[in-house]
Protein backbone atom coordinates (compact mmCIF):
# COMPACT_ATOMS: atom_id res chain seq x y z
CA UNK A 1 14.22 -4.70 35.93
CA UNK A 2 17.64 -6.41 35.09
CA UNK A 3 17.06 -8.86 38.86
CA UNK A 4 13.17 -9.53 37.26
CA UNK A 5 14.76 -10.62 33.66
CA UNK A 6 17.26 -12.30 35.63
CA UNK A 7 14.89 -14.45 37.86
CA UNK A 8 12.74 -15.27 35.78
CA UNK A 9 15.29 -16.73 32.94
CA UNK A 10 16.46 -18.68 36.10
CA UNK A 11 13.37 -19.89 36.78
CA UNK A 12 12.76 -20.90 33.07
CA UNK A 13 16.31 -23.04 32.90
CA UNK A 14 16.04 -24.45 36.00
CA UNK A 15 12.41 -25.98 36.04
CA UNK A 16 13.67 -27.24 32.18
CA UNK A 17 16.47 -28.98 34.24
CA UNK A 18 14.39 -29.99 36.89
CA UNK A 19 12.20 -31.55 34.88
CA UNK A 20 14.57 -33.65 32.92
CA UNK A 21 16.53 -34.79 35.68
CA UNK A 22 13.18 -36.04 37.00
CA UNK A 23 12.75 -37.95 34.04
CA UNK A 24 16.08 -39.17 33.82
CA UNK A 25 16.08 -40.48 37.85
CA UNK A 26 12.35 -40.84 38.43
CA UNK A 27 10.96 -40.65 42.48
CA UNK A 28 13.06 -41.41 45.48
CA UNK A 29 16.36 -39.92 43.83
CA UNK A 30 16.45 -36.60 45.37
CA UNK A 31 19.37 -35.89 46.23
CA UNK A 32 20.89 -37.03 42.52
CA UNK A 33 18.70 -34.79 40.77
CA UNK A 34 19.40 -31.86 42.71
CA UNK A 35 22.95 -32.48 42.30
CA UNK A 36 22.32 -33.04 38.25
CA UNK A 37 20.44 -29.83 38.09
CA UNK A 38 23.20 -28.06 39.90
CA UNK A 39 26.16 -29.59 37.62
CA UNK A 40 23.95 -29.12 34.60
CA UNK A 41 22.98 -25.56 35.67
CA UNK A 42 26.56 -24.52 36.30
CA UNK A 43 28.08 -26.27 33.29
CA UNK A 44 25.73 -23.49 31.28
CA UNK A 45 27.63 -20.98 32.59
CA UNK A 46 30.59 -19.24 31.49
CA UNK A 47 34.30 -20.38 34.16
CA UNK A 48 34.21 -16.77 35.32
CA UNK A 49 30.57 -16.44 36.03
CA UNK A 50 30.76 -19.90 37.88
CA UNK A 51 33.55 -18.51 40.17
CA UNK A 52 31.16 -15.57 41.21
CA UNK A 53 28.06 -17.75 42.01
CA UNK A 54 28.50 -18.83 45.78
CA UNK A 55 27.50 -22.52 45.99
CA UNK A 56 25.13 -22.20 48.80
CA UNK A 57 23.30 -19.05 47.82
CA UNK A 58 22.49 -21.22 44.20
CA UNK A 59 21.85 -24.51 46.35
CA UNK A 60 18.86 -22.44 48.74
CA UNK A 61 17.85 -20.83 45.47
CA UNK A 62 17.60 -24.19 43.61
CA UNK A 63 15.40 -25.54 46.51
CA UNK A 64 13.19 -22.84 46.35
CA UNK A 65 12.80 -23.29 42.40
CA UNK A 66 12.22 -26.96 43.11
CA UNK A 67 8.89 -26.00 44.58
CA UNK A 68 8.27 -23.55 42.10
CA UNK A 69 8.81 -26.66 39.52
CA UNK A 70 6.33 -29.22 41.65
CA UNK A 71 4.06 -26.42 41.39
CA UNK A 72 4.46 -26.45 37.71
CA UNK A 73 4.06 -30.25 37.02
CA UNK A 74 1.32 -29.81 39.57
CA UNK A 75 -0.65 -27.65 36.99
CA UNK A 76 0.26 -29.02 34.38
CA UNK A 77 0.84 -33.05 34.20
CA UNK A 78 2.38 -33.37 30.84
CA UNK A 79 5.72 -31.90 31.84
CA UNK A 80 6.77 -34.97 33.11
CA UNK A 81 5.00 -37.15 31.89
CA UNK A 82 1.44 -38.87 33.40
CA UNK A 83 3.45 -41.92 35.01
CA UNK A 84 5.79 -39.10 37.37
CA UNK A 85 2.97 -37.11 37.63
CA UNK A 86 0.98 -39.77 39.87
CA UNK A 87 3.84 -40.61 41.84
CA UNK A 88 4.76 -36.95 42.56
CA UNK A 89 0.83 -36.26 43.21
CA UNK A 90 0.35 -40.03 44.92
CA UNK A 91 -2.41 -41.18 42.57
CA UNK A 92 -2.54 -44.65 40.93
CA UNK A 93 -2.54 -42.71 37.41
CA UNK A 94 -0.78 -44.55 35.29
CA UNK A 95 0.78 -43.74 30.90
């Protein structure tokens, strides 16, 4: 029950992150907002946690969120806004 609560708070935080580093950066910046998400995530955490958190285990598990967050904006456009939205889905849709 504790790995559920767990994974699903992460989930919550992350897509937050992922979402604002989206708006922040906007398409083509990959690699930056993954990087911001990762900083930001970390920075949340407590020095002692961060030493326990392997850096590849949270980089996989970030990338797997990431679709998890696509899938969110996906369903529902006003996340991030209708202008990201288009470019994320590739329609002309415009703010």
């Amino acid at each position: 029950k504790a790995k559920e609560i767990c994974e699903k708070l992460l989930a919550q935080v992350t897509l937050a992150l992922f979402t604002e580093a989206e708006r922040k950066f906007g398409d083509g910046t990959g690699k930056l907002k993954m990087s911001y998400v990762l900083e930001r995530f970390l920075a949340l955490l407590p020095d002692w946690v961060q030493e326990l958190i392997d850096p590849e285990w949270l980089a996989d598990k970030l990338e797997m969120l990431l679709d998890k967050a696509e899938e969110e904006w996906k369903a529902n456009p006003r996340l991030i806004g209708k202008e990201q939205n288009a470019k994320l889905l590739g329609t002309t849709e415009t703010e």
